[in-house]
PDB file of N, CA and C in Angstrom:
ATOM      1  N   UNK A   1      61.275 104.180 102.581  1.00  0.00           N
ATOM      2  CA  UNK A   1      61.516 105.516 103.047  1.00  0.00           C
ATOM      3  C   UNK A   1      62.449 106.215 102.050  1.00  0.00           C
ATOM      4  N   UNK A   2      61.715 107.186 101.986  1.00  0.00           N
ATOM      5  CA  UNK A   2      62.894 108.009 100.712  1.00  0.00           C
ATOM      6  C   UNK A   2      63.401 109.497 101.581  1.00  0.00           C
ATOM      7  N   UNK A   3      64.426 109.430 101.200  1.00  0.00           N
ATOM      8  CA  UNK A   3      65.367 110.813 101.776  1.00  0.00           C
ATOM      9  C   UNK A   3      66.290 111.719 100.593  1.00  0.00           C
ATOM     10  N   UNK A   4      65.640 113.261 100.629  1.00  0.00           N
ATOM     11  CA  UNK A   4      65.713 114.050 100.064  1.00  0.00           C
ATOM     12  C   UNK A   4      67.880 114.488 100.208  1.00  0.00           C
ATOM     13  N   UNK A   5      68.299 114.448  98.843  1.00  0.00           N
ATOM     14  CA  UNK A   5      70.093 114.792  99.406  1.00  0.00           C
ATOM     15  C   UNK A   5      70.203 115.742  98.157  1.00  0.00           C
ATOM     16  N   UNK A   6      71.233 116.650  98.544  1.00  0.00           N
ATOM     17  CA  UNK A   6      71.310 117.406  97.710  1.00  0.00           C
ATOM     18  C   UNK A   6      72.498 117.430  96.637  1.00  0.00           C
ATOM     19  N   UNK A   7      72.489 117.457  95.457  1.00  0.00           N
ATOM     20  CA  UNK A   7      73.749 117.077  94.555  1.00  0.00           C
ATOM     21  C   UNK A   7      73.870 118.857  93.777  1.00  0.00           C
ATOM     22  N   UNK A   8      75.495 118.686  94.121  1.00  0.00           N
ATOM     23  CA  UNK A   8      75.878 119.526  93.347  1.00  0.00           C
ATOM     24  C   UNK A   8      76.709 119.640  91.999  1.00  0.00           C
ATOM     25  N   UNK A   9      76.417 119.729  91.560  1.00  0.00           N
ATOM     26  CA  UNK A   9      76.715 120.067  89.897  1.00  0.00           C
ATOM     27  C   UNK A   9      77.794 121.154  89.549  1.00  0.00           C
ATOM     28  N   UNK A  10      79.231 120.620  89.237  1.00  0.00           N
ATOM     29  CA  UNK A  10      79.500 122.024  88.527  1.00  0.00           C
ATOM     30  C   UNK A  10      79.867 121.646  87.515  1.00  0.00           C
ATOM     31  N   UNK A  11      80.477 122.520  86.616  1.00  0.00           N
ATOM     32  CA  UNK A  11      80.653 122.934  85.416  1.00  0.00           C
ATOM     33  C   UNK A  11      81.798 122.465  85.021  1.00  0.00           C
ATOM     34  N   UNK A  12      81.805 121.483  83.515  1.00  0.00           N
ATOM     35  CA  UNK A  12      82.767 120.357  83.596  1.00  0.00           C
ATOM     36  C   UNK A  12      83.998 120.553  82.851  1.00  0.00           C
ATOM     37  N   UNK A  13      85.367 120.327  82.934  1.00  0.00           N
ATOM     38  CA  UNK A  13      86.832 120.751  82.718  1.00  0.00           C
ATOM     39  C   UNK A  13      86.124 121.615  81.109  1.00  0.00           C
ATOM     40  N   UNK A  14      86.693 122.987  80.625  1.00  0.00           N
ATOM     41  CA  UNK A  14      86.358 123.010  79.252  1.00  0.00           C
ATOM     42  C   UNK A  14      87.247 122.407  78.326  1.00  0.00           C
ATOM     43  N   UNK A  15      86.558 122.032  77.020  1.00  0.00           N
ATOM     44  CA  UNK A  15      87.422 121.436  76.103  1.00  0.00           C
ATOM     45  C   UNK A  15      88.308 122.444  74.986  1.00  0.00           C
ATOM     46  N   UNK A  16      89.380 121.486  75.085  1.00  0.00           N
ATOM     47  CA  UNK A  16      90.082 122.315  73.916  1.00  0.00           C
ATOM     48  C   UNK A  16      89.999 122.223  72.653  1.00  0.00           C
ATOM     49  N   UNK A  17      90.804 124.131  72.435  1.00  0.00           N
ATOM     50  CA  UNK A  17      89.844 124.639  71.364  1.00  0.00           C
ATOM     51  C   UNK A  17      90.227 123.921  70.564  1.00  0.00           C
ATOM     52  N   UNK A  18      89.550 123.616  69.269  1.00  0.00           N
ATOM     53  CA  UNK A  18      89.907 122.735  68.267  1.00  0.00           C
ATOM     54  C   UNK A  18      90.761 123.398  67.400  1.00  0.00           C
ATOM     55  N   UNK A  19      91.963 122.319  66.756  1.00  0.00           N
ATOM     56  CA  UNK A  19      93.509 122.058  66.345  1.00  0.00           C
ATOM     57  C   UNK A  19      93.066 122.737  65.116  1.00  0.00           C
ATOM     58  N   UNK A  20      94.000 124.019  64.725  1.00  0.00           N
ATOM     59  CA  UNK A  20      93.849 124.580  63.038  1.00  0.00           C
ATOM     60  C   UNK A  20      95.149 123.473  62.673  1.00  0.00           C
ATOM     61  N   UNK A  21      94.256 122.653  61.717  1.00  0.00           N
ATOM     62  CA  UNK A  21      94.742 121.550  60.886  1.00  0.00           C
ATOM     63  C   UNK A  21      95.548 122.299  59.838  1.00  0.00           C
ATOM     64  N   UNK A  22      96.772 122.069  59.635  1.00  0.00           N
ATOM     65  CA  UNK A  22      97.364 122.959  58.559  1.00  0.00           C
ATOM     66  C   UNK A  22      96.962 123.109  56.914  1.00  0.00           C
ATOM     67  N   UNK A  23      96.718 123.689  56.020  1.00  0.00           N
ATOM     68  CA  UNK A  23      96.190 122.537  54.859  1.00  0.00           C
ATOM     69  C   UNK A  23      96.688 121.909  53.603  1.00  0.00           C
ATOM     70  N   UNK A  24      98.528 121.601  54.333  1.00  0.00           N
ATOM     71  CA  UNK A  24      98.546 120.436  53.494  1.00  0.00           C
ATOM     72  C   UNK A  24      98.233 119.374  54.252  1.00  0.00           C
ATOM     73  N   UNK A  25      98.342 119.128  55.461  1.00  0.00           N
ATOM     74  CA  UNK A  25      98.410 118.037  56.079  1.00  0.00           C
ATOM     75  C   UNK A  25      97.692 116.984  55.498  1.00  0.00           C
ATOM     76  N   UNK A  26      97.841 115.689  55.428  1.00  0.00           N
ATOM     77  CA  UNK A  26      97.067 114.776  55.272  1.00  0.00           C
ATOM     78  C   UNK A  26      96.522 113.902  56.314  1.00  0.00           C
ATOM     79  N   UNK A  27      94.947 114.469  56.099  1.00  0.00           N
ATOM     80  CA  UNK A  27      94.063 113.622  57.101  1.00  0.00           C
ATOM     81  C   UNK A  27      93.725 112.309  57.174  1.00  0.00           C
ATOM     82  N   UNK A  28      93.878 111.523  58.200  1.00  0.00           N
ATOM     83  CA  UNK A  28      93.661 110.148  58.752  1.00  0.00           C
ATOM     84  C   UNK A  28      92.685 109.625  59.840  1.00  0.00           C
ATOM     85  N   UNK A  29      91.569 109.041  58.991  1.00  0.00           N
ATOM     86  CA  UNK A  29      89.931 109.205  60.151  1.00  0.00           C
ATOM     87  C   UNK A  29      90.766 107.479  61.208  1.00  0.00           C
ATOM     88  N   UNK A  30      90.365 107.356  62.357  1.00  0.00           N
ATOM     89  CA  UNK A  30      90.527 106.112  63.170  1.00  0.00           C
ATOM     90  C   UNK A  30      89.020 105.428  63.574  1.00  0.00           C
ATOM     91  N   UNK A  31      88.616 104.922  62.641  1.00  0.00           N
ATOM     92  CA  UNK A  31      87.360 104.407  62.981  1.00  0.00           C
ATOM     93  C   UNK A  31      87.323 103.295  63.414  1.00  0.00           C
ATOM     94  N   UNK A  32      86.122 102.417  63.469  1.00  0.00           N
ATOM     95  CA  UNK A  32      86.272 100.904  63.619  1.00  0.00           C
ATOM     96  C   UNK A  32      86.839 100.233  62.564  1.00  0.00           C
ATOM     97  N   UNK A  33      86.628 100.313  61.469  1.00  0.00           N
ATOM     98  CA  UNK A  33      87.366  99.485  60.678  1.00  0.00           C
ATOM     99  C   UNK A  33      89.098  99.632  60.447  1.00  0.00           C
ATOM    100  N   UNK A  34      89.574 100.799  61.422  1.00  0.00           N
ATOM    101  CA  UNK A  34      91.044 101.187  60.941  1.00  0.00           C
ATOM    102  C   UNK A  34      90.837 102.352  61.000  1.00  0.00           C
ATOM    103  N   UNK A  35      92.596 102.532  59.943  1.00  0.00           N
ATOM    104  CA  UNK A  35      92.969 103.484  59.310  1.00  0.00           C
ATOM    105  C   UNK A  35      91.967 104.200  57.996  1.00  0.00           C
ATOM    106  N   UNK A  36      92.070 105.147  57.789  1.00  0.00           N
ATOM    107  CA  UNK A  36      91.182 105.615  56.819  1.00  0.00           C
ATOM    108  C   UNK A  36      91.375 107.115  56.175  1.00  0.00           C
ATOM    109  N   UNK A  37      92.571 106.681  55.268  1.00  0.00           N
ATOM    110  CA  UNK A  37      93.131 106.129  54.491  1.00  0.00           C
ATOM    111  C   UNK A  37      93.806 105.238  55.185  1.00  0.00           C
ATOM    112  N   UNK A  38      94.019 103.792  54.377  1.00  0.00           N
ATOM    113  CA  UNK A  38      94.786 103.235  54.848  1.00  0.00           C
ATOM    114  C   UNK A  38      96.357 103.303  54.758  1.00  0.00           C
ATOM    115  N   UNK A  39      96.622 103.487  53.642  1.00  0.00           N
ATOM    116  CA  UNK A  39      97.809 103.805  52.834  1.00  0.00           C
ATOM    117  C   UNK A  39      97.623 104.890  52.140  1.00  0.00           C
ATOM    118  N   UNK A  40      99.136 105.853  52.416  1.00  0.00           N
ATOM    119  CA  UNK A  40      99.432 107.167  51.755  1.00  0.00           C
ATOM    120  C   UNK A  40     100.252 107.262  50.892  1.00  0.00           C
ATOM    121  N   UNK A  41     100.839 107.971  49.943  1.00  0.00           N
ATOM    122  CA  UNK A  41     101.561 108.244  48.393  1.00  0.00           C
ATOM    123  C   UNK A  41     101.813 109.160  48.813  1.00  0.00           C
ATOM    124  N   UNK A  42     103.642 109.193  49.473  1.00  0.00           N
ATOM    125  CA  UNK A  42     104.194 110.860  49.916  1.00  0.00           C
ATOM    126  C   UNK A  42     105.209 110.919  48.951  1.00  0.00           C
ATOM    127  N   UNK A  43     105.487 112.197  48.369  1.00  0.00           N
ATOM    128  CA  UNK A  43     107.181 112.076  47.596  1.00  0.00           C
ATOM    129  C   UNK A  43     107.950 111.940  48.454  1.00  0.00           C
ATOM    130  N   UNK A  44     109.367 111.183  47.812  1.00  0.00           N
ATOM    131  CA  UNK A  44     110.391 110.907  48.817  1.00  0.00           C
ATOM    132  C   UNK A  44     111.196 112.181  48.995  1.00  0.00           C
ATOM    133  N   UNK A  45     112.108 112.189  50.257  1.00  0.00           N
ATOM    134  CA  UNK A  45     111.962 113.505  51.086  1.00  0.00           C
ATOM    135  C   UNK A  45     111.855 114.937  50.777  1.00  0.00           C
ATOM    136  N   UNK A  46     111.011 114.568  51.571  1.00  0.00           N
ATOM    137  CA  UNK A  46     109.807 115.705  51.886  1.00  0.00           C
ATOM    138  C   UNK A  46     108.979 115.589  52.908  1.00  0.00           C
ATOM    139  N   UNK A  47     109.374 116.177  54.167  1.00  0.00           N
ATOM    140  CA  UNK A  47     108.347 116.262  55.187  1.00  0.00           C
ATOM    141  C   UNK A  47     106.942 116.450  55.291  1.00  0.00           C
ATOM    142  N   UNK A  48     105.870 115.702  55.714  1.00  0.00           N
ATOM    143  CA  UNK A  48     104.356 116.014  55.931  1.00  0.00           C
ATOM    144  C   UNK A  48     104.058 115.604  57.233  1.00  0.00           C
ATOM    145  N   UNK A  49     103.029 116.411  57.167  1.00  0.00           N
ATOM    146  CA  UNK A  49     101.933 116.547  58.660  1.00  0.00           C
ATOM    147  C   UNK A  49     100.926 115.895  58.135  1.00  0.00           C
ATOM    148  N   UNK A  50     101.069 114.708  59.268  1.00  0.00           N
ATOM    149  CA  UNK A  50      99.513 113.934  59.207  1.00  0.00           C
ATOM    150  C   UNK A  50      98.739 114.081  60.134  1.00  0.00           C
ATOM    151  N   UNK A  51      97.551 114.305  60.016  1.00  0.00           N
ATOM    152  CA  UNK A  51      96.028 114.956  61.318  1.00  0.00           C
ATOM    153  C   UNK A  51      95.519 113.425  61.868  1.00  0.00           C
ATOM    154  N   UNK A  52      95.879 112.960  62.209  1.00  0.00           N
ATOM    155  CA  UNK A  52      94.826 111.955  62.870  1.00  0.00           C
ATOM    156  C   UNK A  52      93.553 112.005  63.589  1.00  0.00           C
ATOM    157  N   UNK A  53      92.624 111.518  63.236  1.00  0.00           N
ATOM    158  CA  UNK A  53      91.254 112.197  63.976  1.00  0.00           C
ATOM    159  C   UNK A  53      90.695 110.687  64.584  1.00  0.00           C
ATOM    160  N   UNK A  54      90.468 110.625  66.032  1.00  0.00           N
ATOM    161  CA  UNK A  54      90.129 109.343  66.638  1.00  0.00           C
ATOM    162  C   UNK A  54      88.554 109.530  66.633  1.00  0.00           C
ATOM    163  N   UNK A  55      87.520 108.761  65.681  1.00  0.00           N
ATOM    164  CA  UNK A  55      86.542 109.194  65.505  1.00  0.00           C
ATOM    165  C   UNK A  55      85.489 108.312  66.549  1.00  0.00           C
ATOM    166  N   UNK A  56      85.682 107.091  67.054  1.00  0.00           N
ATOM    167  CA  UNK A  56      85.302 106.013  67.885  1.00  0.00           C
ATOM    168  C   UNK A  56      86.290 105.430  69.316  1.00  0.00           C
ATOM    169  N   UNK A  57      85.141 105.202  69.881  1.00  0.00           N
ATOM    170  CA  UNK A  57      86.003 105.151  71.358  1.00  0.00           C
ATOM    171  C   UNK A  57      86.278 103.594  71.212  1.00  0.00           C
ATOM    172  N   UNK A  58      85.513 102.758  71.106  1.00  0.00           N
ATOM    173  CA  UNK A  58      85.942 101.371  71.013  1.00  0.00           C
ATOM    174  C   UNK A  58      86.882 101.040  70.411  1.00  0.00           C
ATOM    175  N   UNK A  59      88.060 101.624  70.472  1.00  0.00           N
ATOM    176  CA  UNK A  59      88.771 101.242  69.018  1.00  0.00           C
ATOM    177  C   UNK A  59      90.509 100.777  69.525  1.00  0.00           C
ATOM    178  N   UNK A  60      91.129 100.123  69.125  1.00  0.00           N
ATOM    179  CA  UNK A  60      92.711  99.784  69.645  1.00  0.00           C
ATOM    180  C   UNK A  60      93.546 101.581  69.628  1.00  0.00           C
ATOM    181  N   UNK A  61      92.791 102.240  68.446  1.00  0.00           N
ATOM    182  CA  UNK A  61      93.444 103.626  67.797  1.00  0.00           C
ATOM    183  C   UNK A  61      93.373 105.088  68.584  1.00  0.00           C
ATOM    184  N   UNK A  62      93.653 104.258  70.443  1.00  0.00           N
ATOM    185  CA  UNK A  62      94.026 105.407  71.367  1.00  0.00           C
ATOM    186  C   UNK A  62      95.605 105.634  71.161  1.00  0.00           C
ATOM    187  N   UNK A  63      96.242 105.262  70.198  1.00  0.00           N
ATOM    188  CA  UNK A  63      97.557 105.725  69.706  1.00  0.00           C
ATOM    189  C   UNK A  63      98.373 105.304  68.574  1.00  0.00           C
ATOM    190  N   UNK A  64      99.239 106.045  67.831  1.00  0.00           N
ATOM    191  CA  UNK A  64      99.649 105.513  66.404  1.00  0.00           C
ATOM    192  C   UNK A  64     101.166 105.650  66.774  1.00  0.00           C
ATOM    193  N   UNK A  65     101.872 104.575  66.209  1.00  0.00           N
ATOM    194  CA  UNK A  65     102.951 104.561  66.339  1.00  0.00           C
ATOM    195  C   UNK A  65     103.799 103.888  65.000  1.00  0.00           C
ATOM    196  N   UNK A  66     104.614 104.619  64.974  1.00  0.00           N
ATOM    197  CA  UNK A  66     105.573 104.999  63.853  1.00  0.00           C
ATOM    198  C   UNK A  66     106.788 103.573  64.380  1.00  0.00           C
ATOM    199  N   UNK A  67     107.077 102.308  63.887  1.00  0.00           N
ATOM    200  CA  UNK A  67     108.393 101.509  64.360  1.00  0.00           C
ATOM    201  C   UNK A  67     109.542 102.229  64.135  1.00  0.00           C
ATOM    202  N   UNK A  68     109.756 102.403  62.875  1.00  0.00           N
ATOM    203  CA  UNK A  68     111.286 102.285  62.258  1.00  0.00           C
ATOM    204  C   UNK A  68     111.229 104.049  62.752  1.00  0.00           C
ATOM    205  N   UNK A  69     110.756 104.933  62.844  1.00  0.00           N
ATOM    206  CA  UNK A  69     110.925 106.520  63.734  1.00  0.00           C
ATOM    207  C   UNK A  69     110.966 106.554  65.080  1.00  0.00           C
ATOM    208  N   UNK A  70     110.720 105.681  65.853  1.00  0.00           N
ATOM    209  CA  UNK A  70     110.621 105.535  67.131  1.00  0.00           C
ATOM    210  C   UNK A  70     109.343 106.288  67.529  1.00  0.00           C
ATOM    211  N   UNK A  71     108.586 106.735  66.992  1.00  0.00           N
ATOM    212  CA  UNK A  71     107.362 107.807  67.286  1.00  0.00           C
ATOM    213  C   UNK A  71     106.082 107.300  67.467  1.00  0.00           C
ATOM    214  N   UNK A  72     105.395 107.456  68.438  1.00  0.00           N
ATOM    215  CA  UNK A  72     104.133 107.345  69.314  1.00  0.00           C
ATOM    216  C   UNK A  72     103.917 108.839  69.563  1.00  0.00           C
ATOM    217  N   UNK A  73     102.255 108.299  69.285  1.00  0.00           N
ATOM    218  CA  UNK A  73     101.805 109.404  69.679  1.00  0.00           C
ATOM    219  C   UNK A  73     100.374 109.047  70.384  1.00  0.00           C
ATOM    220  N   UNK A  74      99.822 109.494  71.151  1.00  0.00           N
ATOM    221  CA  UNK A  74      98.284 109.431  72.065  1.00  0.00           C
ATOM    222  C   UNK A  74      97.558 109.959  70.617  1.00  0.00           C
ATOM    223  N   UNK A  75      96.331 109.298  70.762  1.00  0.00           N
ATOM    224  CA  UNK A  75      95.072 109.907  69.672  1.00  0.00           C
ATOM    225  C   UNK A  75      93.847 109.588  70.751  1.00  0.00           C
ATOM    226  N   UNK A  76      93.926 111.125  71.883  1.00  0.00           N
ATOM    227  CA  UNK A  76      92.633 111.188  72.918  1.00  0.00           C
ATOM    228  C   UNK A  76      91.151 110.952  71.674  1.00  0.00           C
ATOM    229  N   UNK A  77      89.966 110.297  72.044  1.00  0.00           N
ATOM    230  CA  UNK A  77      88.661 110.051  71.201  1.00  0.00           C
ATOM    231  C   UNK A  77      88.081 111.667  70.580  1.00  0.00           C
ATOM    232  N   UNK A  78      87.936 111.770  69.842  1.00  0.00           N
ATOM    233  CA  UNK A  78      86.794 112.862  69.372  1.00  0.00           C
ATOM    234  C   UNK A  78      88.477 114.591  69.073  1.00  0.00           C
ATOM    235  N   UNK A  79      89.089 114.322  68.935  1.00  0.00           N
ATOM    236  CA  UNK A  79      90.310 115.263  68.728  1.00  0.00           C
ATOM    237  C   UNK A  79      91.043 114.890  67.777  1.00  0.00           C
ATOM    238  N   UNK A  80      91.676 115.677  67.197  1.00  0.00           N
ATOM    239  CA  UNK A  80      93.055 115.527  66.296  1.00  0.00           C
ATOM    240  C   UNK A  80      94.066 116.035  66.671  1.00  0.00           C
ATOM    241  N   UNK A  81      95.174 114.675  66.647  1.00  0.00           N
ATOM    242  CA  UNK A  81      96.928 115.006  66.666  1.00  0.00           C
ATOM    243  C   UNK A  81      97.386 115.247  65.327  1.00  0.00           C
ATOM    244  N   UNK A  82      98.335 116.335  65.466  1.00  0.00           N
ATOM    245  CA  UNK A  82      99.065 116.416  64.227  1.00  0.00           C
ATOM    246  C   UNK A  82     100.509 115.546  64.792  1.00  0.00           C
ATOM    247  N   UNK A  83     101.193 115.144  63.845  1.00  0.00           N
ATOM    248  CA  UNK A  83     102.458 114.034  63.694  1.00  0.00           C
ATOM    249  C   UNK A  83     102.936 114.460  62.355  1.00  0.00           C
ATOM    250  N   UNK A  84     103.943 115.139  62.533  1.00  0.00           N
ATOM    251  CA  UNK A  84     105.076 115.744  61.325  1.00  0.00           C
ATOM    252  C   UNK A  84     105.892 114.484  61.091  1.00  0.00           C
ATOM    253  N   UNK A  85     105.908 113.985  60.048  1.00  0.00           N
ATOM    254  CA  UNK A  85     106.995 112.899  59.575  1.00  0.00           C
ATOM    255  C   UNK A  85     108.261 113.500  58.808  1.00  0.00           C
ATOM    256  N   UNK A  86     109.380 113.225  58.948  1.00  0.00           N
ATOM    257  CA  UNK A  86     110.298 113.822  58.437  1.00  0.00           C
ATOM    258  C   UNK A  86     110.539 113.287  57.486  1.00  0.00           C
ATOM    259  N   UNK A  87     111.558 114.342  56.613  1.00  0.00           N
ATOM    260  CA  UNK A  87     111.520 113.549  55.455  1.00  0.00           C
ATOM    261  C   UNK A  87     112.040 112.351  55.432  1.00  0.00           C
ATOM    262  N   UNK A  88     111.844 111.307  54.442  1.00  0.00           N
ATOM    263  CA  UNK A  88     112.342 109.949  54.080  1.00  0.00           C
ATOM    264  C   UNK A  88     112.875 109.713  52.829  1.00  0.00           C
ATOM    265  N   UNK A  89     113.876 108.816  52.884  1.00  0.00           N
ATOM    266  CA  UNK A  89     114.175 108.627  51.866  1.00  0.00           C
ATOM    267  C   UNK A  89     113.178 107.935  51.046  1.00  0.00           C
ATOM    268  N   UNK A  90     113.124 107.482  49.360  1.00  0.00           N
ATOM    269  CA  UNK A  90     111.967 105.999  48.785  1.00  0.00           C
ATOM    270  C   UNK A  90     111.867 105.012  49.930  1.00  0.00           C
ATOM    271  N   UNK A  91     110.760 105.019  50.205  1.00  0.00           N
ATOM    272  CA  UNK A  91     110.912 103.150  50.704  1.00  0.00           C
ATOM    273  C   UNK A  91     109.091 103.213  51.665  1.00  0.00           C
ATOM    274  N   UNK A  92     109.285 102.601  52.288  1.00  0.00           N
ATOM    275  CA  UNK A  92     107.741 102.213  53.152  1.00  0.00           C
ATOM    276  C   UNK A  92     108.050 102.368  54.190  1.00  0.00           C
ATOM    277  N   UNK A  93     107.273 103.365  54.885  1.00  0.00           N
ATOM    278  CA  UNK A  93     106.810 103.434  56.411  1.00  0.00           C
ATOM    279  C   UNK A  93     105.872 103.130  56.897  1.00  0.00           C
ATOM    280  N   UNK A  94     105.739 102.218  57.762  1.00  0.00           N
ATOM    281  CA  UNK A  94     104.523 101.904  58.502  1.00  0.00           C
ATOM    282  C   UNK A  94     103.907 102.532  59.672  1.00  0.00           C
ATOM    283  N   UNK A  95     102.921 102.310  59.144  1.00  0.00           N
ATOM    284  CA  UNK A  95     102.657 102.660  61.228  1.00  0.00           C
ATOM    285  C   UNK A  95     101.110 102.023  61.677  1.00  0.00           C
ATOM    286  N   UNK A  96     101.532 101.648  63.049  1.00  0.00           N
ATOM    287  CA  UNK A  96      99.980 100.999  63.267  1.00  0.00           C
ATOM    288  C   UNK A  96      99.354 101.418  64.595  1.00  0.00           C
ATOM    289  N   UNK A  97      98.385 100.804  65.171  1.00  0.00           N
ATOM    290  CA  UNK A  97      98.184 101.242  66.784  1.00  0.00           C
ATOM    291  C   UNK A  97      98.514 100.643  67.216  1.00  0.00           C
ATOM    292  N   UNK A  98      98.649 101.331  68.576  1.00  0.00           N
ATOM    293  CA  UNK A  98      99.893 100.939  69.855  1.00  0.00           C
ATOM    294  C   UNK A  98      99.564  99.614  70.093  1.00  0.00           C
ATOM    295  N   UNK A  99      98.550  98.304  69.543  1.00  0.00           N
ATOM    296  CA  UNK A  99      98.521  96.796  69.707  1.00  0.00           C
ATOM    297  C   UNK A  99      99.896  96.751  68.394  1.00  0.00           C
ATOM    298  N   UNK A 100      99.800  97.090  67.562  1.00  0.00           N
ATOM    299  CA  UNK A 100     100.356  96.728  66.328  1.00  0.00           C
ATOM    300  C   UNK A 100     100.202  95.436  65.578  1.00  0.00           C
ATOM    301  N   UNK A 101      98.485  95.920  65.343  1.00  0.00           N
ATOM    302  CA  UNK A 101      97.776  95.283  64.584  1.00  0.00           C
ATOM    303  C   UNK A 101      97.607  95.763  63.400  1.00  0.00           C
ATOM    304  N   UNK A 102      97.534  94.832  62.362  1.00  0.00           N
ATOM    305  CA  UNK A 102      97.687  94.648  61.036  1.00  0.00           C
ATOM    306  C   UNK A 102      96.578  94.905  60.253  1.00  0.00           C
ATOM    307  N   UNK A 103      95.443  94.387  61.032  1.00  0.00           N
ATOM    308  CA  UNK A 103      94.192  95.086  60.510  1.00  0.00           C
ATOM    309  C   UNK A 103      93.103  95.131  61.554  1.00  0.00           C
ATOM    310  N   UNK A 104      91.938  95.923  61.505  1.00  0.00           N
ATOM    311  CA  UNK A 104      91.611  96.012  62.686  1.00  0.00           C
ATOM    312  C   UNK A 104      91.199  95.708  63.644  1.00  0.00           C
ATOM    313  N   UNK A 105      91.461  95.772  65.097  1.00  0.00           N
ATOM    314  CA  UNK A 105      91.211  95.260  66.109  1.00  0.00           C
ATOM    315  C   UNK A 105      90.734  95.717  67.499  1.00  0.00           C
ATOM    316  N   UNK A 106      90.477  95.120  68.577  1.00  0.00           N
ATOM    317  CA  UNK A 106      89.868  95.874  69.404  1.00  0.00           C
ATOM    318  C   UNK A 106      90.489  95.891  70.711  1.00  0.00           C
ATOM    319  N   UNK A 107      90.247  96.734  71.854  1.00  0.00           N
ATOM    320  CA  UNK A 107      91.113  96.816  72.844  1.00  0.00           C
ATOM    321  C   UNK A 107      90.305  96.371  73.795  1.00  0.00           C
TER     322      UNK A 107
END
C-alpha cells in the first residue's frame, strides 16, 4: 500500500558572499594531501595575511593552528579564512591542523 504525503521544501540558509582576498595575502589550498604550499618564505617582521582555502571535506584541515601564537582558527569546507600573522622576528613558525599532524592525515 502506498500513501501519498506531502513534503515541503524551502529555500536553504544563503551562503556567504565570498571573502575579497586581499592581494598580498598569501594563499594556502587544504587538500588531501595537506598544506599547499607547504612551506612559506616571509621577511622577518613584517606582518602577512594568509587565505586559507579548505578545498576537501575529508580532510583533518577543519582548522589551522598557529602553537607558539596561540592562534586557531576554523577553516568551514569550500570558504576562505584570512589569518593575519604578526610580525616575527627570523626564525620558524609552524602551524598545522587542529590533529597536529606532521603530514597528512585524516579525521
Amino acid at each position: 500500500m502506498t500513501l501519498p504525503f506531502p513534503l515541503n521544501v524551502e529555500e536553504g540558509a544563503p551562503k556567504p558572499a565570498p571573502r575579497k582576498i586581499p592581494s598580498d595575502a598569501l594563499r594556502i589550498r587544504i587538500t588531501q594531501r595537506g598544506y599547499e604550499p607547504a612551506r612559506l618564505e616571509i621577511p622577518a617582521d613584517r606582518s602577512v595575511m594568509l587565505a586559507f582555502t579548505r578545498e576537501e571535506s575529508p580532510s583533518c584541515g577543519a582548522e589551522v593552528v598557529f602553537p607558539s601564537l596561540g592562534l586557531r582558527r576554523a577553516i568551514p569546507f569550500g570558504e576562505t579564512v584570512l589569518v593575519e600573522v604578526p610580525a616575527q622576528p627570523k626564525s620558524e613558525l609552524t602551524f598545522s591542523c587542529g590533529m597536529a599532524c606532521s603530514a597528512p592525515c585524516s579525521s
